[in-house]
PDB file of N, CA and C in Angstrom:
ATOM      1  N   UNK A   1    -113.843 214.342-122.829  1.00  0.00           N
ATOM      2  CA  UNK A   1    -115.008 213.522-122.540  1.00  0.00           C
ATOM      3  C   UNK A   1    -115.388 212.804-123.831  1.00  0.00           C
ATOM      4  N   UNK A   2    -115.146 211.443-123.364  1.00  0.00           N
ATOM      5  CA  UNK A   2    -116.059 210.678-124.776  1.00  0.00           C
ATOM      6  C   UNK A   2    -117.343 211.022-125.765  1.00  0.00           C
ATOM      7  N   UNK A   3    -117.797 210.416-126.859  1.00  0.00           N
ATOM      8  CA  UNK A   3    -118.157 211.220-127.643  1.00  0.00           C
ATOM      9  C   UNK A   3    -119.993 210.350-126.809  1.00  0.00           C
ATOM     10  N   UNK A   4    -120.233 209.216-126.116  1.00  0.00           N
ATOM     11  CA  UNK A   4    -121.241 208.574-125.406  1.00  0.00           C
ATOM     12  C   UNK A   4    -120.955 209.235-124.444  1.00  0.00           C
ATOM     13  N   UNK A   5    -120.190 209.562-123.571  1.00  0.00           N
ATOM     14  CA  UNK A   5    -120.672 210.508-122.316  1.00  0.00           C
ATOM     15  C   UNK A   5    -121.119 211.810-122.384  1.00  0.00           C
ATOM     16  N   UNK A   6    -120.815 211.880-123.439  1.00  0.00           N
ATOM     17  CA  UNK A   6    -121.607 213.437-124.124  1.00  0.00           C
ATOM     18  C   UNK A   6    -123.025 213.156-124.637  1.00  0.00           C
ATOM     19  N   UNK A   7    -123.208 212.561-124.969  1.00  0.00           N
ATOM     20  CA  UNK A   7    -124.757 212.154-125.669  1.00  0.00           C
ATOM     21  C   UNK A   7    -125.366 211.640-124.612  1.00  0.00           C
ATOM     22  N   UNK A   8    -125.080 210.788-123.650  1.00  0.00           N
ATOM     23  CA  UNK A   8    -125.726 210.681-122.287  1.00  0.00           C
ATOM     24  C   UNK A   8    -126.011 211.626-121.410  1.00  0.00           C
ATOM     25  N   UNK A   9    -125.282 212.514-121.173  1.00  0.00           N
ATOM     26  CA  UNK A   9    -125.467 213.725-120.392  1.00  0.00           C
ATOM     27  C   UNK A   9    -126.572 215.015-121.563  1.00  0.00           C
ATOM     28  N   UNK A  10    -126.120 214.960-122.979  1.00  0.00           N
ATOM     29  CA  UNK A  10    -126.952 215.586-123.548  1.00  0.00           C
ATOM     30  C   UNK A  10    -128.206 215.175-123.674  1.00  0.00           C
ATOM     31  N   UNK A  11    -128.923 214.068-124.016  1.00  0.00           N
ATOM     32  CA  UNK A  11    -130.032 212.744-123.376  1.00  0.00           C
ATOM     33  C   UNK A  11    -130.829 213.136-122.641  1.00  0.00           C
ATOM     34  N   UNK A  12    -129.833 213.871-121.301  1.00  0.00           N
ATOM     35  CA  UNK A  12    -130.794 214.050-120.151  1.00  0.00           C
ATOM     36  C   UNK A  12    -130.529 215.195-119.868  1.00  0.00           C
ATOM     37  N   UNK A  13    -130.582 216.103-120.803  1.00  0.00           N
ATOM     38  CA  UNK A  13    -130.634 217.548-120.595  1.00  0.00           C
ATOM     39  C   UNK A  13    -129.489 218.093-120.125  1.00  0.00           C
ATOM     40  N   UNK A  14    -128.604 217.653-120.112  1.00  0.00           N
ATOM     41  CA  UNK A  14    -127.487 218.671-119.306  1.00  0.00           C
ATOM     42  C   UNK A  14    -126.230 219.118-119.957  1.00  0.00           C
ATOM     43  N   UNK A  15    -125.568 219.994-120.013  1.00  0.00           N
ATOM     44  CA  UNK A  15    -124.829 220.752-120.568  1.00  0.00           C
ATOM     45  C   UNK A  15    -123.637 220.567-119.903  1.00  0.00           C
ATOM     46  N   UNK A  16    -122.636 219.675-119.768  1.00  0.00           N
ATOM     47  CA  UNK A  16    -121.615 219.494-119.286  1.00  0.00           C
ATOM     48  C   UNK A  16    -120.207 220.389-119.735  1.00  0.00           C
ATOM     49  N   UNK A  17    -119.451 220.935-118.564  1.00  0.00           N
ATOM     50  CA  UNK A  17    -118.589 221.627-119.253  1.00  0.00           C
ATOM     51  C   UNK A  17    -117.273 220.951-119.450  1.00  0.00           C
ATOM     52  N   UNK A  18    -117.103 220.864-120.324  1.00  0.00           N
ATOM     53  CA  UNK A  18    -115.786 219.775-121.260  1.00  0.00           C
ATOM     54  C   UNK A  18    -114.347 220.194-120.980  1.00  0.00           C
ATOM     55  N   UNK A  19    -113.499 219.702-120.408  1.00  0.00           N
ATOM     56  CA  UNK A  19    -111.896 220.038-120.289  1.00  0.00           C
ATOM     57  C   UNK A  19    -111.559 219.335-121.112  1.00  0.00           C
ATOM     58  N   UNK A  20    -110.324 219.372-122.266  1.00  0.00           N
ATOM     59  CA  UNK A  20    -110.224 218.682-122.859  1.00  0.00           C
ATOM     60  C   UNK A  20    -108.445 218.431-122.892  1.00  0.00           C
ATOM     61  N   UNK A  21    -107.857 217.329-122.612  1.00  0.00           N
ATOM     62  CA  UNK A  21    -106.522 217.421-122.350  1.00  0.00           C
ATOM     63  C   UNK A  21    -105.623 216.880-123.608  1.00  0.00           C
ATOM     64  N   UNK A  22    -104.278 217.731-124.126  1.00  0.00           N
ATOM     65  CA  UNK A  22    -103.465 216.744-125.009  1.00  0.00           C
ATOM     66  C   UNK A  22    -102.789 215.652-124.014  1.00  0.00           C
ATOM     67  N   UNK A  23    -102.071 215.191-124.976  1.00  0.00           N
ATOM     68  CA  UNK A  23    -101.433 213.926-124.515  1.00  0.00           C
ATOM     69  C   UNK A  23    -100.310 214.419-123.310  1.00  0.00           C
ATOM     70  N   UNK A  24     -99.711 215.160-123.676  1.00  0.00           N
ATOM     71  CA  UNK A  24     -98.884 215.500-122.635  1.00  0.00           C
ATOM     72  C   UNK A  24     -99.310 215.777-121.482  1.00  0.00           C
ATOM     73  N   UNK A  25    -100.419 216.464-120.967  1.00  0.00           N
ATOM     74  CA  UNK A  25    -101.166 216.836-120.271  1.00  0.00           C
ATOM     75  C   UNK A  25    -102.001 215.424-118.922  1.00  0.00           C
ATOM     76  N   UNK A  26    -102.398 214.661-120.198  1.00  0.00           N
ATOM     77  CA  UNK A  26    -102.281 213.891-119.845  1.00  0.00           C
ATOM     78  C   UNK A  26    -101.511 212.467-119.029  1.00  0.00           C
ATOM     79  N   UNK A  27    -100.249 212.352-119.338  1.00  0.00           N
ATOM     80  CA  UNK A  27     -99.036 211.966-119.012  1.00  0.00           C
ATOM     81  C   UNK A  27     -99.017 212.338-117.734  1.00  0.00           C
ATOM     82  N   UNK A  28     -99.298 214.276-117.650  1.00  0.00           N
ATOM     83  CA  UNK A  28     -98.389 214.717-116.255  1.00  0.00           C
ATOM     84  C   UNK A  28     -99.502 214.617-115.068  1.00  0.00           C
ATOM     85  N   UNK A  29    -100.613 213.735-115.327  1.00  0.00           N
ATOM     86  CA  UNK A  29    -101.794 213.132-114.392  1.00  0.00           C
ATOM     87  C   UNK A  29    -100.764 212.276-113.477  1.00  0.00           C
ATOM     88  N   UNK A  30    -101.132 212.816-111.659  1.00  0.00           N
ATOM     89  CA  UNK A  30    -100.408 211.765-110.890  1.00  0.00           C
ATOM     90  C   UNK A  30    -101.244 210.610-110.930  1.00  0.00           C
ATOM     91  N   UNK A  31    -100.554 209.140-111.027  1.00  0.00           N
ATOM     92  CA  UNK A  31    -100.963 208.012-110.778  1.00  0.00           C
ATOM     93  C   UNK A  31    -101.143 207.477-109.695  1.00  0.00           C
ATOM     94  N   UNK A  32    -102.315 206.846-109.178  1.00  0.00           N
ATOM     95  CA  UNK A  32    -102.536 205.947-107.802  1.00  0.00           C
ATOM     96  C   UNK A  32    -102.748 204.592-107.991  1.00  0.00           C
ATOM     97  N   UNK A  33    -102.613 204.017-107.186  1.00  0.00           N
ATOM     98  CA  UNK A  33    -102.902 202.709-106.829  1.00  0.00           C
ATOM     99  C   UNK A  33    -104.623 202.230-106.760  1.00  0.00           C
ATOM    100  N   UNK A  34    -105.483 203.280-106.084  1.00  0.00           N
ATOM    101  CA  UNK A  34    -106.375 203.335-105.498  1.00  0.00           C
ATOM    102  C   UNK A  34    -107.267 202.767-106.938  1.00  0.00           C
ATOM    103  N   UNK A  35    -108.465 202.448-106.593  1.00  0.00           N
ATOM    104  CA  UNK A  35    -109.175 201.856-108.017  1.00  0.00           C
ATOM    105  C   UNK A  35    -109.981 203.160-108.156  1.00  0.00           C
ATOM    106  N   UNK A  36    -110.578 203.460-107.498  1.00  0.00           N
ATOM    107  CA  UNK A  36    -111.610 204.876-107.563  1.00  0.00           C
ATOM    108  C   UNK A  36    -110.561 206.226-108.065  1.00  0.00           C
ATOM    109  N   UNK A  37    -109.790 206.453-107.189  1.00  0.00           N
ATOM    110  CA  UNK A  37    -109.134 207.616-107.640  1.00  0.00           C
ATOM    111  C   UNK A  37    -108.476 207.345-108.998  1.00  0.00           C
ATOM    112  N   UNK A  38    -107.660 206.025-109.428  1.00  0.00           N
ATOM    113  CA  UNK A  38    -106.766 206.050-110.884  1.00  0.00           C
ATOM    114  C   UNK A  38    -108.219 206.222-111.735  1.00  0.00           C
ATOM    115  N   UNK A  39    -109.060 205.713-111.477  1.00  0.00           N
ATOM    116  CA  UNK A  39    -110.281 206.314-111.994  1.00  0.00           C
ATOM    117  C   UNK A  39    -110.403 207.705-112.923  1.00  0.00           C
ATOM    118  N   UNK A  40    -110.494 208.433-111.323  1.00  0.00           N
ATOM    119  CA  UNK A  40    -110.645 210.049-112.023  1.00  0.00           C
ATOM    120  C   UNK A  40    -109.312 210.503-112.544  1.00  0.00           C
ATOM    121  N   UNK A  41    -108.325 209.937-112.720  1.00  0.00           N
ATOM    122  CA  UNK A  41    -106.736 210.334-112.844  1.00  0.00           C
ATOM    123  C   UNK A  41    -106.826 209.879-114.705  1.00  0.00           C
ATOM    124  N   UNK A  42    -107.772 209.018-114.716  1.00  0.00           N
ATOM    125  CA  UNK A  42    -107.125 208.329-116.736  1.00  0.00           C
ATOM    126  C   UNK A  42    -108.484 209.089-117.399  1.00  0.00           C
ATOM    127  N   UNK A  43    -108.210 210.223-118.053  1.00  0.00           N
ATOM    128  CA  UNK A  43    -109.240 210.756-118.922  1.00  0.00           C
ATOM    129  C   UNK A  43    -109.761 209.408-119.885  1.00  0.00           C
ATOM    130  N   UNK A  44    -111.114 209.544-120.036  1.00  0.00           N
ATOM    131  CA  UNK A  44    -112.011 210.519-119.627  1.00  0.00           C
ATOM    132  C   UNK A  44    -112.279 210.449-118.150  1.00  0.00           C
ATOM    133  N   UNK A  45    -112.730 210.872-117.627  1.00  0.00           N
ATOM    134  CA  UNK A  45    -113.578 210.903-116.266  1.00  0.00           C
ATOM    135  C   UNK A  45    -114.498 212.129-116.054  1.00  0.00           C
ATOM    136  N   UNK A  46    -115.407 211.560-115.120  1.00  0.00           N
ATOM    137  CA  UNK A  46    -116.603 212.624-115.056  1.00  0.00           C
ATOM    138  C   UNK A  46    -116.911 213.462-113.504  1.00  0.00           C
ATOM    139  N   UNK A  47    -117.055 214.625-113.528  1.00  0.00           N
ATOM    140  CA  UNK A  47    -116.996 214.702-112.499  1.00  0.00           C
ATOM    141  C   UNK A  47    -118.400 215.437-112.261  1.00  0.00           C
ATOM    142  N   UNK A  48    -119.045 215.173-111.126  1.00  0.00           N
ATOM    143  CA  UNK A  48    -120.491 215.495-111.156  1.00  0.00           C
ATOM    144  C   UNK A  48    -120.423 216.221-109.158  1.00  0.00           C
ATOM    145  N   UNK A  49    -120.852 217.603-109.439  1.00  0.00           N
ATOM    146  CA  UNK A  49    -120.330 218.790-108.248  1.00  0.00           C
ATOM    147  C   UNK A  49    -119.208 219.039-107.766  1.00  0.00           C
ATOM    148  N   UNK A  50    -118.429 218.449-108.480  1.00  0.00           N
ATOM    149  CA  UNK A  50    -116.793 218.833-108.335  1.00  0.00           C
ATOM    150  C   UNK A  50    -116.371 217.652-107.215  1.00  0.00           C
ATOM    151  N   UNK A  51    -116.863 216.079-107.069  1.00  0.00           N
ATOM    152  CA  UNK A  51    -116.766 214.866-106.783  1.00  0.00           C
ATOM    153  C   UNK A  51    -116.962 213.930-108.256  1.00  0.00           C
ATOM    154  N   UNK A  52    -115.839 213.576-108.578  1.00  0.00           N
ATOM    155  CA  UNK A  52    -115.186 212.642-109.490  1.00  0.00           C
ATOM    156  C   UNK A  52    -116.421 211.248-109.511  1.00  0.00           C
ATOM    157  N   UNK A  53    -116.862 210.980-110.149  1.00  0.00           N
ATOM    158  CA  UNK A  53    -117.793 209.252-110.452  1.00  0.00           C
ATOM    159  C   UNK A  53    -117.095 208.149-111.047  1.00  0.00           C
ATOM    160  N   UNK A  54    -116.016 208.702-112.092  1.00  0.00           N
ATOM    161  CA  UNK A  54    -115.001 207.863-112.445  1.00  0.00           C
ATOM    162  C   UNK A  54    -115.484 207.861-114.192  1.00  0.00           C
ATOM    163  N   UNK A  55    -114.955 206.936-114.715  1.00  0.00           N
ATOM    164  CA  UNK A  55    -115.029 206.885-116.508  1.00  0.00           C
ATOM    165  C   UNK A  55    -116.343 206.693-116.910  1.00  0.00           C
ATOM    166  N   UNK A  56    -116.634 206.001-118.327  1.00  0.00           N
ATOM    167  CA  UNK A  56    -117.647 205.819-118.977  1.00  0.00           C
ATOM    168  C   UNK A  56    -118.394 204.720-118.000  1.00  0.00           C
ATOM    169  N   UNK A  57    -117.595 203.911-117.464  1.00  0.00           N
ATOM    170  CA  UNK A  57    -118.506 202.704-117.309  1.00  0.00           C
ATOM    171  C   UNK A  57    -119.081 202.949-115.612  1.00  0.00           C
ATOM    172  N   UNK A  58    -118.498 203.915-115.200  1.00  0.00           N
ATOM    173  CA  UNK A  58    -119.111 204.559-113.785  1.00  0.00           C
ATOM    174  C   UNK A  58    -120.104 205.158-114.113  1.00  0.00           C
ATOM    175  N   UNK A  59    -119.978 205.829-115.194  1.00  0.00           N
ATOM    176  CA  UNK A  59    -121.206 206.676-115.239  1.00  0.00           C
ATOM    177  C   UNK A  59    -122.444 206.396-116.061  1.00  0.00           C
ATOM    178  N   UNK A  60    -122.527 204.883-117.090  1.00  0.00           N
ATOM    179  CA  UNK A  60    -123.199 204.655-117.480  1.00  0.00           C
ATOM    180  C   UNK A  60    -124.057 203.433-116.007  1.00  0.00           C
ATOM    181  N   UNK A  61    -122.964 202.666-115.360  1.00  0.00           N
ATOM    182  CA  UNK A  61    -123.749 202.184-114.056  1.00  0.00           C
ATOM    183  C   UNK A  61    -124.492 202.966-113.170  1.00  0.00           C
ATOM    184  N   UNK A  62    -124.356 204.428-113.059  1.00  0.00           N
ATOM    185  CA  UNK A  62    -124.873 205.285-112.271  1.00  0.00           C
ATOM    186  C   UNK A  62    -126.196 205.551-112.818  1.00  0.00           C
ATOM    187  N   UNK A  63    -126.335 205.262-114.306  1.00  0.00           N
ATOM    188  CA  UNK A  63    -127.709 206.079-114.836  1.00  0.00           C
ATOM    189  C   UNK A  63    -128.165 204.698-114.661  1.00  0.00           C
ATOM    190  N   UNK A  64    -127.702 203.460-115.176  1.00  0.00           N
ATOM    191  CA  UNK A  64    -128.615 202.358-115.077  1.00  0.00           C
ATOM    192  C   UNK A  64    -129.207 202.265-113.808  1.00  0.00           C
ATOM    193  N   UNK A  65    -128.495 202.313-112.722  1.00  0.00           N
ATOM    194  CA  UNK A  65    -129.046 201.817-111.317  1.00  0.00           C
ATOM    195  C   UNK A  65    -130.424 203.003-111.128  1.00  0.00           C
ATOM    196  N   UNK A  66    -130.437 204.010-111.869  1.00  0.00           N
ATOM    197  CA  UNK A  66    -131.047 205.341-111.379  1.00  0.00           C
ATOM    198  C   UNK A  66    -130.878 206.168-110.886  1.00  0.00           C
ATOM    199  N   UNK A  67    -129.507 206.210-110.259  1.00  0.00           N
ATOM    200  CA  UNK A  67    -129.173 207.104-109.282  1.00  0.00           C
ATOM    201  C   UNK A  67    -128.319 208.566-109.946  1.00  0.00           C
ATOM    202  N   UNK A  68    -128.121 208.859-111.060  1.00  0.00           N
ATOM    203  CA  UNK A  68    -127.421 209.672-112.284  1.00  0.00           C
ATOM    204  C   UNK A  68    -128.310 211.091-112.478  1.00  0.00           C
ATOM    205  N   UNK A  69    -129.399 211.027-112.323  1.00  0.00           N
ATOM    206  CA  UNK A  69    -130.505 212.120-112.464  1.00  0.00           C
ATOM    207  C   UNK A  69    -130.482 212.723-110.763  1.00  0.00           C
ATOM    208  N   UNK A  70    -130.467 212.109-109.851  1.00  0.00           N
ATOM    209  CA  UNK A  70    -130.845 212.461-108.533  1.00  0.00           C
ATOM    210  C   UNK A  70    -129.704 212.940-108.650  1.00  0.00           C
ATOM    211  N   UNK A  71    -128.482 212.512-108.648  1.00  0.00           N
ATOM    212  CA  UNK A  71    -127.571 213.146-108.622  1.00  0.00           C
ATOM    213  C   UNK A  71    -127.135 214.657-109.394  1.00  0.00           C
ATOM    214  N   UNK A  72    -127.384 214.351-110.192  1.00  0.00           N
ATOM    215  CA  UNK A  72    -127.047 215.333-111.023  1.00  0.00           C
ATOM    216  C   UNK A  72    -128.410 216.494-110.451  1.00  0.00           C
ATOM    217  N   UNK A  73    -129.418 216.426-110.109  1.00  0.00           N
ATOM    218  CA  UNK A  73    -130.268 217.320-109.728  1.00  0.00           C
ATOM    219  C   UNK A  73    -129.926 217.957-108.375  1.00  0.00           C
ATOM    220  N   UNK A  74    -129.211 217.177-107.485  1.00  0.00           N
ATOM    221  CA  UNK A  74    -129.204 217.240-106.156  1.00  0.00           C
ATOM    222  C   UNK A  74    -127.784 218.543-106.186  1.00  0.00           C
ATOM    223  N   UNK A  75    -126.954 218.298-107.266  1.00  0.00           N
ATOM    224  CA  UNK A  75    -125.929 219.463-107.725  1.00  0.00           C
ATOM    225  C   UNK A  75    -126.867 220.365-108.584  1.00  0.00           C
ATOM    226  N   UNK A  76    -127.534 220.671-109.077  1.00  0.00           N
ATOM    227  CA  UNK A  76    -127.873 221.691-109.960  1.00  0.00           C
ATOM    228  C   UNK A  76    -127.828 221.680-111.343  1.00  0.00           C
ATOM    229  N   UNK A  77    -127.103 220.607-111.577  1.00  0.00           N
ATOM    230  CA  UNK A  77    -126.919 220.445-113.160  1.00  0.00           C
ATOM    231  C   UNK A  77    -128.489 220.118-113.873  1.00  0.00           C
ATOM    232  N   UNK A  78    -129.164 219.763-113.369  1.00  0.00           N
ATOM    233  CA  UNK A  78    -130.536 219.106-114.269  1.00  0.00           C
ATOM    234  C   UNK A  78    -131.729 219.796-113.066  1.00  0.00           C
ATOM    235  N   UNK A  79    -132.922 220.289-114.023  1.00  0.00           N
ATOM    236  CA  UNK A  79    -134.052 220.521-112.801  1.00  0.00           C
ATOM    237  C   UNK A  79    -135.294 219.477-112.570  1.00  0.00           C
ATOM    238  N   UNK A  80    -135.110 219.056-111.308  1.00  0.00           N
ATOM    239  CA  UNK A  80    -136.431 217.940-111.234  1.00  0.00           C
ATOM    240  C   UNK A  80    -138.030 217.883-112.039  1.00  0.00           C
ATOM    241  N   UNK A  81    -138.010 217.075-112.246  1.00  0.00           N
ATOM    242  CA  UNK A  81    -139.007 216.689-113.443  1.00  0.00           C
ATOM    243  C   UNK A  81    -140.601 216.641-112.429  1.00  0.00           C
TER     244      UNK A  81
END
């Protein structure tokens, strides 16, 4: 996980748990076609209740629109304010 998707999620209180892959590891990621899924397939990606949101720029659109906190509350990760 990027070193801004960490400070965003830390930001808003939440403690994300980090997988962290070498390169090889990486490599042996199956590839799709699909735009959403190659998404969650090219580290980084985020996954929020064990449903994938996709990279940095999914998940920084998710907090802009507002919808990043509901979410993340509606899983358990953050407690409503």
């Amino acid at each position: 996980m990027c070193h801004v998707m960490k400070k965003l999620l830390a930001t808003l209180g939440v403690h994300p748990t980090v997988i962290e892959l070498d390169d090889d590891e990486i490599a042996a990621l199956p590839h799709d076609d699909q735009e959403q899924q190659q998404a969650c397939n090219t580290p980084p990606a985020v996954f929020i209740g064990g449903t994938c949101v996709g990279g940095l720029e999914s998940l920084v659109a998710l907090h802009l629109s507002g919808h990043l906190v509901p979410k993340l509350v509606q899983v358990g990760a953050l407690w409503e304010k």
